[in-house]
C-alpha atoms as a PDB file:
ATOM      1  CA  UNK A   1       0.000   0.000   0.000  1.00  0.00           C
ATOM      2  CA  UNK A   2       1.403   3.282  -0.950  1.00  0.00           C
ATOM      3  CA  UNK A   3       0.206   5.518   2.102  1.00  0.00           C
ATOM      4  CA  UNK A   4       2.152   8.685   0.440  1.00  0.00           C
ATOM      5  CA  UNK A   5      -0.102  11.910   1.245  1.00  0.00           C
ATOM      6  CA  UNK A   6      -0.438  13.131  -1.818  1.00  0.00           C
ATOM      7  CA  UNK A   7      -1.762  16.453  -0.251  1.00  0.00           C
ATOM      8  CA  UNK A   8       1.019  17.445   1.873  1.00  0.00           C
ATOM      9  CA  UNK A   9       3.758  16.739  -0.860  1.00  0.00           C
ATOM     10  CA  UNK A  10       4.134  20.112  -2.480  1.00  0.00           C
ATOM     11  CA  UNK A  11       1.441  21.944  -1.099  1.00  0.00           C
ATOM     12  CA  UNK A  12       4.388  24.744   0.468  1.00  0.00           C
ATOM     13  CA  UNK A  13       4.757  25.469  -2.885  1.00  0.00           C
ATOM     14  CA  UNK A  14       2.399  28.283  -3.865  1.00  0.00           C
ATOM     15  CA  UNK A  15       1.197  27.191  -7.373  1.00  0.00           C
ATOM     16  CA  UNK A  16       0.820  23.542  -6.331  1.00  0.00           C
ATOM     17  CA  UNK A  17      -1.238  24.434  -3.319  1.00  0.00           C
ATOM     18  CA  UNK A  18      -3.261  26.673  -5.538  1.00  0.00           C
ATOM     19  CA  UNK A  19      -3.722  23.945  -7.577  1.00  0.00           C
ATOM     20  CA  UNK A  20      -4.943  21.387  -4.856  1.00  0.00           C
ATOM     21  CA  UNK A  21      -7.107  24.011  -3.508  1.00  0.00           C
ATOM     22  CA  UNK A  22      -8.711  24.690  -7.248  1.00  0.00           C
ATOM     23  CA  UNK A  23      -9.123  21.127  -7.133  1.00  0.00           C
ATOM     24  CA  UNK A  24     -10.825  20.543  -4.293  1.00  0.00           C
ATOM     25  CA  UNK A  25     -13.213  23.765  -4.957  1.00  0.00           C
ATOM     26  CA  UNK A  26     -14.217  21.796  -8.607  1.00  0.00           C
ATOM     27  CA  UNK A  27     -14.586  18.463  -7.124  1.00  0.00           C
ATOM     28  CA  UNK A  28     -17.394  19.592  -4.525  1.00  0.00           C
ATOM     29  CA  UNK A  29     -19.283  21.045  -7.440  1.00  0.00           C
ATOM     30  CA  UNK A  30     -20.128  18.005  -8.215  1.00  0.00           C
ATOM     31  CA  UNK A  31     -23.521  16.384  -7.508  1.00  0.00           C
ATOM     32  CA  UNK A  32     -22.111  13.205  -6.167  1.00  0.00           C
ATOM     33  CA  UNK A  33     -20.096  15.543  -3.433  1.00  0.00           C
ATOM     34  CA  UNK A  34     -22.613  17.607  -3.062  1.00  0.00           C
ATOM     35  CA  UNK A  35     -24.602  15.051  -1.787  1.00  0.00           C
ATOM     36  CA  UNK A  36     -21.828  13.380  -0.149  1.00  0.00           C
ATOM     37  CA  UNK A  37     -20.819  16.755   1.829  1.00  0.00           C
ATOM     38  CA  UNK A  38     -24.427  17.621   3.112  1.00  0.00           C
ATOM     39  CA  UNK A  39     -24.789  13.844   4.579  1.00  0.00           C
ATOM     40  CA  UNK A  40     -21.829  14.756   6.431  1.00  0.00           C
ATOM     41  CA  UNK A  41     -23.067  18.067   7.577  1.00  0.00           C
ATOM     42  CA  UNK A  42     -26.441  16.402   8.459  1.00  0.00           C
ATOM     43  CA  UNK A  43     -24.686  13.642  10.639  1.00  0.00           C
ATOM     44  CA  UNK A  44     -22.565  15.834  12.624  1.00  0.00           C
ATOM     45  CA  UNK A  45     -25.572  18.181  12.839  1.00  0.00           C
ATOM     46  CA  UNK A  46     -24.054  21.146  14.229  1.00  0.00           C
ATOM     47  CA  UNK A  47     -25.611  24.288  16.008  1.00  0.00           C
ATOM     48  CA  UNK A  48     -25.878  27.685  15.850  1.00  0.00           C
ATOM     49  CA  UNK A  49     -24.564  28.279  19.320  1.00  0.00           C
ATOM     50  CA  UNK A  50     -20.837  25.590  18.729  1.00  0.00           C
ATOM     51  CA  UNK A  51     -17.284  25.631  17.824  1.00  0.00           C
ATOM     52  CA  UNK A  52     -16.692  22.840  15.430  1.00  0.00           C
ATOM     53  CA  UNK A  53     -13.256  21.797  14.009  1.00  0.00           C
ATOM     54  CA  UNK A  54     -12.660  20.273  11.084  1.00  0.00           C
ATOM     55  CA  UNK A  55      -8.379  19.276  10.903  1.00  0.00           C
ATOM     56  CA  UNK A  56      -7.568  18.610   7.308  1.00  0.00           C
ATOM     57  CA  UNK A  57      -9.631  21.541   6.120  1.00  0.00           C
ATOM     58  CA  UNK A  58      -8.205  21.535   3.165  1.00  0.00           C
ATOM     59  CA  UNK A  59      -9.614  24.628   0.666  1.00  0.00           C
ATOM     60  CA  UNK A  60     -12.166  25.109   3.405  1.00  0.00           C
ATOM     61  CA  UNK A  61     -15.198  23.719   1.894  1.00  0.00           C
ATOM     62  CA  UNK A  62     -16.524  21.952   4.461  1.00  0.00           C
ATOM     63  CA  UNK A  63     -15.793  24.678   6.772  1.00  0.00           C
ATOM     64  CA  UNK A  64     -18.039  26.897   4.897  1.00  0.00           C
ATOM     65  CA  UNK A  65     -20.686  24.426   4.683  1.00  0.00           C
ATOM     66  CA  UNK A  66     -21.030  24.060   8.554  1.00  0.00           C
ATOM     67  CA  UNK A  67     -20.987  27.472   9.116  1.00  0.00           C
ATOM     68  CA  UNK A  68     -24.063  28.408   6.782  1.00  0.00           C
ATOM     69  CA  UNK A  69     -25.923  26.138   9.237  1.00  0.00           C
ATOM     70  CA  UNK A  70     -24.166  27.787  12.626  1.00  0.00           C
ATOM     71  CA  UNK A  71     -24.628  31.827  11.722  1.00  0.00           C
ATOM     72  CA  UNK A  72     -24.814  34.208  13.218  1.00  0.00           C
ATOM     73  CA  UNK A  73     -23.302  33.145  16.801  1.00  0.00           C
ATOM     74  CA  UNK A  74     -21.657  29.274  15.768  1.00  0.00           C
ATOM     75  CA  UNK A  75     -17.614  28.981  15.076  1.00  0.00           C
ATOM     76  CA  UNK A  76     -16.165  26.634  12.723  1.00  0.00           C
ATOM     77  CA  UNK A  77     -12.297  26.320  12.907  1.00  0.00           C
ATOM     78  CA  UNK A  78     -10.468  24.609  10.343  1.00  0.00           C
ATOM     79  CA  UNK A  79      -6.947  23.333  10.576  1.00  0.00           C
ATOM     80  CA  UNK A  80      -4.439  22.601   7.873  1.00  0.00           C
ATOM     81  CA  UNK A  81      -0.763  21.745   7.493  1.00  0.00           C
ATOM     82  CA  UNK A  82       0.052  23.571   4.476  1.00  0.00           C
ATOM     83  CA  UNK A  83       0.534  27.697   5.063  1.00  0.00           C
ATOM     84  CA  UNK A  84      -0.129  28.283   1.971  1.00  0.00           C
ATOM     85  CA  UNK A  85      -3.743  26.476   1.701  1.00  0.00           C
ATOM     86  CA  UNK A  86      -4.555  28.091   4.996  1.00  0.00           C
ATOM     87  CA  UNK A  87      -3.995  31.599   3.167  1.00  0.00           C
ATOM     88  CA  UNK A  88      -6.676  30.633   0.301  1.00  0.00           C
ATOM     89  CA  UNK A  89      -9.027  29.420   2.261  1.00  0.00           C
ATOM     90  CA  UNK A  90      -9.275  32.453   4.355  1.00  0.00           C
ATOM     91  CA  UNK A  91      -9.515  33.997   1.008  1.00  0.00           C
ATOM     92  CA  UNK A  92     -12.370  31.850   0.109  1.00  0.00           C
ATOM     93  CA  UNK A  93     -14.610  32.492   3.315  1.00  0.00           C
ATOM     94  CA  UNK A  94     -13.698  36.346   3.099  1.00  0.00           C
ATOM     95  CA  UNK A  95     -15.204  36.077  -0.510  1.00  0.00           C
ATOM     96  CA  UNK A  96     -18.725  34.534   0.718  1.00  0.00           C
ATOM     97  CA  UNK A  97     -19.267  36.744   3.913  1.00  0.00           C
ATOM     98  CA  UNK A  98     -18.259  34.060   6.060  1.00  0.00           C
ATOM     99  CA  UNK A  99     -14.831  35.305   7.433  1.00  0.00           C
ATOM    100  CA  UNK A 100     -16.525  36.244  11.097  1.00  0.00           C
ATOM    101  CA  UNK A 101     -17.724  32.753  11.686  1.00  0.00           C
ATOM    102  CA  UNK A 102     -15.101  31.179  10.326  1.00  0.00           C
ATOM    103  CA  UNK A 103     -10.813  30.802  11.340  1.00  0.00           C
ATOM    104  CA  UNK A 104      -8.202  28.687   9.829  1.00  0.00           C
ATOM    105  CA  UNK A 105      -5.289  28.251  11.649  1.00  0.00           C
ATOM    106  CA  UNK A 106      -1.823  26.575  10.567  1.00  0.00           C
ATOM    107  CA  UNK A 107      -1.592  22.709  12.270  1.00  0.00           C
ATOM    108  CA  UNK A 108      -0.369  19.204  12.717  1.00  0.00           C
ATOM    109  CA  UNK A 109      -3.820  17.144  13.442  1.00  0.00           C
ATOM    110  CA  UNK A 110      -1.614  15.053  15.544  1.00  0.00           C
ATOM    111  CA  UNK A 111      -0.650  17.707  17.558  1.00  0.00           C
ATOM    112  CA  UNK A 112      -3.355  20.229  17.769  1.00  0.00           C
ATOM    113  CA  UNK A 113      -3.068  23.380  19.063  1.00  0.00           C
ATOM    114  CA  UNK A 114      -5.861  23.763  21.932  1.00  0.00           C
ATOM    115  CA  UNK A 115      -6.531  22.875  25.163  1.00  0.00           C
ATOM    116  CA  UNK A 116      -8.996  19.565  26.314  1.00  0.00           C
ATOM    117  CA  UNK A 117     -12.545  19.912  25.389  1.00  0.00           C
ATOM    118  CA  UNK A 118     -13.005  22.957  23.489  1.00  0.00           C
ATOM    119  CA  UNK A 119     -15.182  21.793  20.868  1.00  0.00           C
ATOM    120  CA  UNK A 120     -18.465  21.022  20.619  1.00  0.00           C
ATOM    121  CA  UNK A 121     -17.838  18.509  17.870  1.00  0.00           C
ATOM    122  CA  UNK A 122     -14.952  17.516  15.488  1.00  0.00           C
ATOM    123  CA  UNK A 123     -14.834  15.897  12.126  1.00  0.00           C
ATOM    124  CA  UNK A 124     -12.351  14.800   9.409  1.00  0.00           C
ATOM    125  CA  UNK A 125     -13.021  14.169   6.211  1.00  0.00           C
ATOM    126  CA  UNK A 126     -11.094  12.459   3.113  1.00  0.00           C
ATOM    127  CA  UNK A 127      -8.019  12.860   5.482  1.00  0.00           C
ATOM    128  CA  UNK A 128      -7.361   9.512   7.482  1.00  0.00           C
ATOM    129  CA  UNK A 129      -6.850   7.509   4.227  1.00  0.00           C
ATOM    130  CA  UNK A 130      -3.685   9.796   3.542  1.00  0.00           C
ATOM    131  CA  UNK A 131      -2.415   9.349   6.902  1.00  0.00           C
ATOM    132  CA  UNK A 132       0.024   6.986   8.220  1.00  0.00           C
ATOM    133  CA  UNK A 133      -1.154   6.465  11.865  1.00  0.00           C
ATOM    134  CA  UNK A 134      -4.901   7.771  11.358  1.00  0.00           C
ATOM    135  CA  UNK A 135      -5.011   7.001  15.665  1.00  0.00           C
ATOM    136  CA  UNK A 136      -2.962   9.818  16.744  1.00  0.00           C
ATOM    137  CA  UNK A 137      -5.429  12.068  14.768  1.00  0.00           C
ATOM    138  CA  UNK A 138      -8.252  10.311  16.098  1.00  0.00           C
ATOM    139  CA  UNK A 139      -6.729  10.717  19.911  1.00  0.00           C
ATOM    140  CA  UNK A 140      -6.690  14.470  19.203  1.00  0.00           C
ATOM    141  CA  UNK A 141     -10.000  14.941  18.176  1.00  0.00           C
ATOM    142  CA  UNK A 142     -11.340  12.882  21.270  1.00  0.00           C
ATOM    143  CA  UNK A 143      -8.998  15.100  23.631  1.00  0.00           C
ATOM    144  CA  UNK A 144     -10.034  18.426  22.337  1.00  0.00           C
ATOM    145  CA  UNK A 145     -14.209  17.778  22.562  1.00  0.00           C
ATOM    146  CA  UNK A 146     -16.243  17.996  25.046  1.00  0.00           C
ATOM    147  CA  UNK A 147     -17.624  15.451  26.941  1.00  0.00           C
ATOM    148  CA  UNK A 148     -20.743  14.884  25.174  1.00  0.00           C
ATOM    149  CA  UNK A 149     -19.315  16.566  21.914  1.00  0.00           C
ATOM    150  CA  UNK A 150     -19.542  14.447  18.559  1.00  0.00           C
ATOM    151  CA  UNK A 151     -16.692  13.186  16.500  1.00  0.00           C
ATOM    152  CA  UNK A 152     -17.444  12.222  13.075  1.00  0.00           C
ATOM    153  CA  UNK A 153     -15.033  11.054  10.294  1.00  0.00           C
ATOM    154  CA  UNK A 154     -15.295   9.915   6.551  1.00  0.00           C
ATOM    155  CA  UNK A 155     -13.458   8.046   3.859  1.00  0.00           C
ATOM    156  CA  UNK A 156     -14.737   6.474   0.950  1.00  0.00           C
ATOM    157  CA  UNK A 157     -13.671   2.463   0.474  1.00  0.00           C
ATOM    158  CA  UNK A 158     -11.935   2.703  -3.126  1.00  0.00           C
ATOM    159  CA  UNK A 159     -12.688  -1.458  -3.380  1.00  0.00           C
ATOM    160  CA  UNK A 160     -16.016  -0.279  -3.455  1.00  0.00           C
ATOM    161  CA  UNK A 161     -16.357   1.335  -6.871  1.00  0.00           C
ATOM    162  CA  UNK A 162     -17.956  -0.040  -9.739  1.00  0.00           C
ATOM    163  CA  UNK A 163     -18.363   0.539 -13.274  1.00  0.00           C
ATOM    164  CA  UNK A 164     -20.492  -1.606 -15.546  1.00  0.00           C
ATOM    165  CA  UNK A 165     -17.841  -2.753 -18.437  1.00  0.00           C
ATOM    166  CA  UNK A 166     -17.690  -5.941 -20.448  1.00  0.00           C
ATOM    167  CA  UNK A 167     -14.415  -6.407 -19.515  1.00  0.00           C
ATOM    168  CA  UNK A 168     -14.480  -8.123 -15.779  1.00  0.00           C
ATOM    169  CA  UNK A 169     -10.726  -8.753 -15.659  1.00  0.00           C
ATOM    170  CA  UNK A 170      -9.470  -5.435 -16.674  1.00  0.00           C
ATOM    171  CA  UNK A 171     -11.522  -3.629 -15.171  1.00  0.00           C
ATOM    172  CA  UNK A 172     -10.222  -5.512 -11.867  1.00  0.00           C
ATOM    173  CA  UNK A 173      -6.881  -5.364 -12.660  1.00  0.00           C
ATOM    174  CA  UNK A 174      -7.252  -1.569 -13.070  1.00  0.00           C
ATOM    175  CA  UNK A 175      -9.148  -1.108 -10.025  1.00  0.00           C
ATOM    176  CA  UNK A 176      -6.961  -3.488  -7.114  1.00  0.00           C
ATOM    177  CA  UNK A 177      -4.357  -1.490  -8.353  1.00  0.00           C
ATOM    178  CA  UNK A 178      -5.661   1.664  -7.915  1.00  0.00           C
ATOM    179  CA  UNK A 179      -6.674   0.034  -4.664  1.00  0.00           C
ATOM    180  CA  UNK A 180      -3.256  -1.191  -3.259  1.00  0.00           C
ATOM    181  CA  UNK A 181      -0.652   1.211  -5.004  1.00  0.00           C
ATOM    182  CA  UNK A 182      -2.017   4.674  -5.413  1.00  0.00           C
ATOM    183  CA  UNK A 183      -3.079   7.671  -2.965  1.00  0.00           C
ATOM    184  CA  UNK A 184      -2.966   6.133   0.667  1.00  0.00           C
ATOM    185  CA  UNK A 185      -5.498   3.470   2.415  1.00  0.00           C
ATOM    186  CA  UNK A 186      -8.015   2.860  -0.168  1.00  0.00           C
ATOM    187  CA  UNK A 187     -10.020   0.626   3.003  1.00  0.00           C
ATOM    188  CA  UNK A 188     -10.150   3.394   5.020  1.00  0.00           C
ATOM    189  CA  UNK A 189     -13.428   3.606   4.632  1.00  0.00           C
ATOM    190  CA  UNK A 190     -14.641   0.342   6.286  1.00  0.00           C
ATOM    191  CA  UNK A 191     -11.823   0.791   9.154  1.00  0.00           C
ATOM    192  CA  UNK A 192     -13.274   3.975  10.541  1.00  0.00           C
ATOM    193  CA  UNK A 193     -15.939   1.970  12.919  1.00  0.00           C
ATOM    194  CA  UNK A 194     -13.498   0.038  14.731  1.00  0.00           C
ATOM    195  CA  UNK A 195     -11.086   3.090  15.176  1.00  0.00           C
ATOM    196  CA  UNK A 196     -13.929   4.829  16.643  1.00  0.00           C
ATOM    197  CA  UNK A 197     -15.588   2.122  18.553  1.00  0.00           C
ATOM    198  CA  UNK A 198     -11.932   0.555  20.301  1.00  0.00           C
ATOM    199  CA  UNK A 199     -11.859   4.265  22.059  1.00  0.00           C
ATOM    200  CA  UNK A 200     -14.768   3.520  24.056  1.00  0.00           C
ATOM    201  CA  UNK A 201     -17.164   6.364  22.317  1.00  0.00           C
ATOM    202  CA  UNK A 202     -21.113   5.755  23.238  1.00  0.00           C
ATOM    203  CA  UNK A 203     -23.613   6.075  20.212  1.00  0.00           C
ATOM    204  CA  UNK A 204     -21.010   5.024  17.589  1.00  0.00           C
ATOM    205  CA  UNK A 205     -23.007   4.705  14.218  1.00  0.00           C
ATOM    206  CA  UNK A 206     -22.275   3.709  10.459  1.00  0.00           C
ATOM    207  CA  UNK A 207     -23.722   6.084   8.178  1.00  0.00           C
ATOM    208  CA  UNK A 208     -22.927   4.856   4.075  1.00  0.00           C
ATOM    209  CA  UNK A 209     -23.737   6.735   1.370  1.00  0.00           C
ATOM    210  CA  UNK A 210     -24.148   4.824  -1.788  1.00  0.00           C
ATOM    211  CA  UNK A 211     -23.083   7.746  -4.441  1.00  0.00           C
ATOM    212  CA  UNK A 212     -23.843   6.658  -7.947  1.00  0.00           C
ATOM    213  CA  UNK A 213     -23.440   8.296 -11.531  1.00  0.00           C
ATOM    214  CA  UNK A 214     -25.033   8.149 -14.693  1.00  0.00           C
ATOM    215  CA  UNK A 215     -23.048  10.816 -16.310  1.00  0.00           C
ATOM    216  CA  UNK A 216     -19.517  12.204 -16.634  1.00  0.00           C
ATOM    217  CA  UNK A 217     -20.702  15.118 -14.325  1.00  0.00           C
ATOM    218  CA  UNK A 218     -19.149  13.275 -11.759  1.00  0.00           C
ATOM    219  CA  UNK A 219     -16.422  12.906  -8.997  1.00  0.00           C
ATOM    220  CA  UNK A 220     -16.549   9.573  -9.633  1.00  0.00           C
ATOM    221  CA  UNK A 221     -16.585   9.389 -13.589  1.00  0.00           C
ATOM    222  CA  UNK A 222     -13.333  11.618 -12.923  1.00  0.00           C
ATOM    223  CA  UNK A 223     -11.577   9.202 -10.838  1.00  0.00           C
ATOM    224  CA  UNK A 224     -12.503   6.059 -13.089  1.00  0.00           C
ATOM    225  CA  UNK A 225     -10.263   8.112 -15.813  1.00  0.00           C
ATOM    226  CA  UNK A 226      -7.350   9.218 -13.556  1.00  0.00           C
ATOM    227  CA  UNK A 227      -7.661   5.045 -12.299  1.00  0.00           C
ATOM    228  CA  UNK A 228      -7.082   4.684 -16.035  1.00  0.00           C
ATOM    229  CA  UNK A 229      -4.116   7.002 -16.483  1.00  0.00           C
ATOM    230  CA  UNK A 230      -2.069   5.887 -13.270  1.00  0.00           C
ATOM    231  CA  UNK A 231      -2.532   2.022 -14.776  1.00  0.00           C
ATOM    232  CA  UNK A 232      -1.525   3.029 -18.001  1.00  0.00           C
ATOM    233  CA  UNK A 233       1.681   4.916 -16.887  1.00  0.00           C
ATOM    234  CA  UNK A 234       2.890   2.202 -14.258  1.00  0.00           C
ATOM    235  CA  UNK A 235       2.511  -0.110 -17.029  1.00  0.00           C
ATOM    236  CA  UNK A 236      -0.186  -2.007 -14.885  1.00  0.00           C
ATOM    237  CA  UNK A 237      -1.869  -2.011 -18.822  1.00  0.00           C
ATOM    238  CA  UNK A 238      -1.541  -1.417 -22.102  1.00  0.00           C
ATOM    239  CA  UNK A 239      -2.224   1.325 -24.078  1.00  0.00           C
ATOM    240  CA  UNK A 240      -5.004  -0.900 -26.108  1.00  0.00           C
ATOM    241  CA  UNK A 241      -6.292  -2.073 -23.182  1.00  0.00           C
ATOM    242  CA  UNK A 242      -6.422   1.733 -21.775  1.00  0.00           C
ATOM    243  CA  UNK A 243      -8.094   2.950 -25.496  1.00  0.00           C
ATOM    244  CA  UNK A 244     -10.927   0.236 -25.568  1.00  0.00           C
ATOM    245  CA  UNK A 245     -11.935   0.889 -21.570  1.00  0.00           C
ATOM    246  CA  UNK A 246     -12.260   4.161 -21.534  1.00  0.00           C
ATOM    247  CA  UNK A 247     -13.614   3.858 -25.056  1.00  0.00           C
ATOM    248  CA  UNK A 248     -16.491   1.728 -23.732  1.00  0.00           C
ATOM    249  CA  UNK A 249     -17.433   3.810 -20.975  1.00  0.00           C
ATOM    250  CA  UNK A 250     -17.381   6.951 -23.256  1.00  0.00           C
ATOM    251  CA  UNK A 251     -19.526   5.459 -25.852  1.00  0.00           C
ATOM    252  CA  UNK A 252     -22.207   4.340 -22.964  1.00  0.00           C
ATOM    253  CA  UNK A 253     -21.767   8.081 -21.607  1.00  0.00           C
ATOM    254  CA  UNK A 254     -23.123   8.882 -25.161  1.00  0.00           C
ATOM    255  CA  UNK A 255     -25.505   6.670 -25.414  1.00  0.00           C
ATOM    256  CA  UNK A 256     -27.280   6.704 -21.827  1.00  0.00           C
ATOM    257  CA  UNK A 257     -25.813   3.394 -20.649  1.00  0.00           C
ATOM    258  CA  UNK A 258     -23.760   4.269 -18.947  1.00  0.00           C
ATOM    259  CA  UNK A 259     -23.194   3.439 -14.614  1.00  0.00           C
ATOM    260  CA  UNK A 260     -20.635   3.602 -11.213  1.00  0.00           C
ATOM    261  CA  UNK A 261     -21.001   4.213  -8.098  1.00  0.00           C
ATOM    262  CA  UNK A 262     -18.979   4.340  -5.221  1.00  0.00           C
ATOM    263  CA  UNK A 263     -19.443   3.843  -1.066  1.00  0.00           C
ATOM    264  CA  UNK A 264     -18.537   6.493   1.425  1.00  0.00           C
ATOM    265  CA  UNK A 265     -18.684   5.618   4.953  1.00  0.00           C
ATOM    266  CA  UNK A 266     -19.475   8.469   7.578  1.00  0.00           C
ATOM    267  CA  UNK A 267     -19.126   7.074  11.638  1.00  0.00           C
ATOM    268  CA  UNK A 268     -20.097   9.291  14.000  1.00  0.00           C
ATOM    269  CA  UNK A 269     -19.400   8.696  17.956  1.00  0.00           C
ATOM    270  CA  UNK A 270     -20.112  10.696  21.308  1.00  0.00           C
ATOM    271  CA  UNK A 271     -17.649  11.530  24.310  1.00  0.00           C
ATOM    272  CA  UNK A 272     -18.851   9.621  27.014  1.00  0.00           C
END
């Protein structure tokens, strides 16, 4: 497994952070995120009277999604490794009218920078699968909420997508892959229960989101073609093999035949 966070690498680099950032502000246009990110906000529910942190902010997208739901008087703080992303998404909230309700501050999730139970909640989202010990993370979110305070986290499980091609055996070959050799944990999806549960949080529940796609306006249409790319460059295929699978999905794109779908897992817990 190739656990390489494919965030962090570059992102002091201005252009390359403003390039992750861009990225991450396209990706949630997408339906399938859009419905992915408001399950999230839904399960960690969070009120107009909290402080909510999200670590691994990233552009700030979630941020700004919680605090729509927490004006005028909630807080969201959002923390981030990178300088450089913590600049543009400061930018980002300042451009929506969201600056007062919202801070991002420079910082190593496994080392936060606050005292014991100043949250009302905590979240992480897409992050844990990039990180090598996702448990240090997890033992700072539980040591800076409240008793009582929520922690929710999400991944997606990568061996979960699905694409309906004639071609079984490439299209599993492309796929475990993808799975075991490219952009972190792929499982991390179906490991976030037990992380959760084995600290001893009450209430701890399995939320999955089945997000499917019919159309290339999709996260997930996006990621079958970068799965593609990475398999043809590592050699994992051939370049016919690459032509005639993306070739097949195109031509049911065109013609309305076209289906994947992928599983996110959401698991939220309580502080005892």
């Amino acid at each position: 497994m190739n656990s390489t966070n494919i965030w962090l690498n570059g992102s002091e680099d201005p252009q390359k952070a403003k390039n992750i950032v861009e990225f991450l502000e396209e990706r949630a246009k997408y339906p399938d995120q859009v419905q992915v990110n408001y399950t999230l906000r839904d399960v960690l529910n969070p009120r107009n009277n909290e402080h909510i942190l999200e670590v691994g902010s990233g552009s700030g997208v979630l941020c700004r999604l919680m605090a729509q739901s927490m004006s005028p008087q909630g807080h969201v703080t959002g923390v981030e490794i990178s300088p450089e992303m913590v600049k543009l998404s400061k930018d980002y909230a300042e451009k929506v009218g969201l600056d007062k309700s919202l801070s991002f501050e420079i910082g190593d999730a496994s080392k936060l920078p606050y005292p014991d139970g100043l949250f009302d909640g905590s979240f992480a989202a897409r992050l844990l699968l990039y990180i090598n010990k996702p448990s240090q993370i997890i033992t700072e979110l539980i040591r800076v909420t409240k008793t009582g305070g929520r922690i929710v986290l999400m991944d997606w499980d990568f061996e979960t997508l699905v694409v309906d091609h004639s071609n079984r055996e490439l299209t599993r070959r492309i796929f475990h892959w993808r799975t075991d050799h490219k952009d972190g944990n792929n499982w991390s999806g179906r490991q976030l229960y037990r992380l959760l549960r084995s600290r001893g949080l009450d209430r701890v529940s399995i939320f999955p989101i089945i997000s499917i796609t019919t159309d290339e306006n999709s996260s997930i249409t996006q990621t079958l073609w970068h799965a593609a790319v990475s398999a043809l460059e590592q050699k994992i295929i051939t370049k016919q093999e690459y032509e005639s699978w993306v070739a097949e999905i195109k031509s049911n794109i065109k013609n309305n035949r076209y289906f994947a779908s992928i599983v996110y897992f959401i698991v939220r817990g309580e502080l005892p």
